[in-house]
C-alpha atoms as a PDB file:
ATOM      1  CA  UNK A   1     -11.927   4.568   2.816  1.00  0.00           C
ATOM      2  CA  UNK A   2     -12.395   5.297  -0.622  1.00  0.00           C
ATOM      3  CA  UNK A   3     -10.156   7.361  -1.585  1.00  0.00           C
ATOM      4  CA  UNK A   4      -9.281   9.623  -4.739  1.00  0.00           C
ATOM      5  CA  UNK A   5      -6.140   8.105  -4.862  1.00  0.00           C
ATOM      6  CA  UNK A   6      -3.641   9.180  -2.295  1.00  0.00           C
ATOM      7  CA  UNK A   7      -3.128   7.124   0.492  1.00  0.00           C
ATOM      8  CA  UNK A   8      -0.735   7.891   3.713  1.00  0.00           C
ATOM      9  CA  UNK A   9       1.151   5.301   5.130  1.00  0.00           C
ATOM     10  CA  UNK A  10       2.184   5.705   8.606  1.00  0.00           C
ATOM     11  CA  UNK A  11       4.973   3.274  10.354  1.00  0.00           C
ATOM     12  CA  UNK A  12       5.427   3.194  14.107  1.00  0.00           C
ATOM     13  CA  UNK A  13       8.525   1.153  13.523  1.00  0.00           C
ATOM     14  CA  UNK A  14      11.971   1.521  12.503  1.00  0.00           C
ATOM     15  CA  UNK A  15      14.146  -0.173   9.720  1.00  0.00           C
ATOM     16  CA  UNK A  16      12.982  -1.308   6.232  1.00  0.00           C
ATOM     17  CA  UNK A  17       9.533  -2.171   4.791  1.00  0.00           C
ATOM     18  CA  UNK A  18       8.311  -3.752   1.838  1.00  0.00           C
ATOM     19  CA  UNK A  19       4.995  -2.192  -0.020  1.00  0.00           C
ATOM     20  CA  UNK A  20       3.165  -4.527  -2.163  1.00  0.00           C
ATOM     21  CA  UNK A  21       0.417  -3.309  -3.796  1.00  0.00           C
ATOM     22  CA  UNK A  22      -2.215  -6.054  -5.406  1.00  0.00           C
ATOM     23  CA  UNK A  23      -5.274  -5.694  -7.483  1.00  0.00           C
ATOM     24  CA  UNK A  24      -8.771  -7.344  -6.250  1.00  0.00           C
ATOM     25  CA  UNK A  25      -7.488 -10.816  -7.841  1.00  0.00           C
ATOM     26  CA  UNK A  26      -4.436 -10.666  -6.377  1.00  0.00           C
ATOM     27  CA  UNK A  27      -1.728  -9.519  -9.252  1.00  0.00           C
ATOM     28  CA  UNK A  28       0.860  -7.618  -7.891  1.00  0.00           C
ATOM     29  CA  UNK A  29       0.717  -4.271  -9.161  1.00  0.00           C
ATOM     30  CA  UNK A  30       3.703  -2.201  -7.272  1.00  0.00           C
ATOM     31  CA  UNK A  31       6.625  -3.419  -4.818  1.00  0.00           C
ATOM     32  CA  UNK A  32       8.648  -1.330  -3.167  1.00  0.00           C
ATOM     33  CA  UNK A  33      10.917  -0.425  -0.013  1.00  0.00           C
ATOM     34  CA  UNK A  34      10.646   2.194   2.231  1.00  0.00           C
ATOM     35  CA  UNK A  35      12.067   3.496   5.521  1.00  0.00           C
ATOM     36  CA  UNK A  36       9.538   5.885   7.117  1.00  0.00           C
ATOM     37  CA  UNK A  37       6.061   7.177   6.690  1.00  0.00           C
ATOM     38  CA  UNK A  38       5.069   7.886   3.021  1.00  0.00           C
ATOM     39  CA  UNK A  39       2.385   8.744   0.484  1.00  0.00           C
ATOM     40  CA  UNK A  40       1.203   6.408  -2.013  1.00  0.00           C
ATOM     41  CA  UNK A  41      -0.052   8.080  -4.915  1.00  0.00           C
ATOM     42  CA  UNK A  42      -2.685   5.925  -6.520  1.00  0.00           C
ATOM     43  CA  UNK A  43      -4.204   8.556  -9.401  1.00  0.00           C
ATOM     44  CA  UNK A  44      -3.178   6.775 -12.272  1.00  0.00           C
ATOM     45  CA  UNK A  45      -4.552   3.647 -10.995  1.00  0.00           C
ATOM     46  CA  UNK A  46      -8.158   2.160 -12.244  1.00  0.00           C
ATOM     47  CA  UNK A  47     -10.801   2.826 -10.194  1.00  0.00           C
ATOM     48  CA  UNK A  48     -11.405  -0.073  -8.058  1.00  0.00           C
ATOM     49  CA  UNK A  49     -10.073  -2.153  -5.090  1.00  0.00           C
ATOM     50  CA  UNK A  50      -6.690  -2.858  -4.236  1.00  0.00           C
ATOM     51  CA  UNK A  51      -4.584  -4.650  -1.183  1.00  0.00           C
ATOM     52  CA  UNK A  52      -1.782  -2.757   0.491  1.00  0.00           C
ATOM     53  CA  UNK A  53       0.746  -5.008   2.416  1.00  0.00           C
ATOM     54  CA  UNK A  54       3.307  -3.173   4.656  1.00  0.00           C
ATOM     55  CA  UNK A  55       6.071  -5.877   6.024  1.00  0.00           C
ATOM     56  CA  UNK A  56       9.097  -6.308   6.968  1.00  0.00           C
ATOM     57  CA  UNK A  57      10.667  -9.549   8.959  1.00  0.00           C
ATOM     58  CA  UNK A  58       8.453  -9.188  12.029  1.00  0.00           C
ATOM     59  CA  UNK A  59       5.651  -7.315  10.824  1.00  0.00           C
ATOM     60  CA  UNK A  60       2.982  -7.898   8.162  1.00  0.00           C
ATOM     61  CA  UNK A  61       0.195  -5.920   7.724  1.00  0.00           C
ATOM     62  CA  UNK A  62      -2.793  -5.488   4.583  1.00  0.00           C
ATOM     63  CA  UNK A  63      -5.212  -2.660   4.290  1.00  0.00           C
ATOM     64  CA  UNK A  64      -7.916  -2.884   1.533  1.00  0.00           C
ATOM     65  CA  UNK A  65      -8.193   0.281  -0.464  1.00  0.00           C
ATOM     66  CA  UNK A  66     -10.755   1.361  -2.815  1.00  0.00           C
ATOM     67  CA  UNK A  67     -10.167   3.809  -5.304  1.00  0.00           C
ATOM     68  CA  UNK A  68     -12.871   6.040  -6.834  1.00  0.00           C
END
């Protein structure tokens, strides 16, 4: 992991997910919902490190990103 800014997101789960995507100090950058596996495309972010939460009720997970 770095990465030039795309990002796959893979869910071995079914239902609804939040994404929350935060910046090194913690400010919330992107929330969304999603239903399946997805891409995140991170281009047009700063180059840097960011925090990627998947959750939903019963599942929380964060993954540290850096982009370059």
């Amino acid at each position: 992991n770095p990465s030039n800014g795309i990002v796959n997101i893979e869910i071995d789960a079914n239902g609804e997910f939040s994404i929350e995507i935060a910046d090194i100090v913690g400010k919330v950058i992107s929330r969304d919902m999603i239903t399946s596996n997805t891409v995140l495309n991170l281009e047009d972010f700063d180059k840097g490190v960011y925090f990627v939460t998947v959750s939903n009720n019963e599942i929380m997970q964060t993954t540290k990103v850096i982009v370059e």
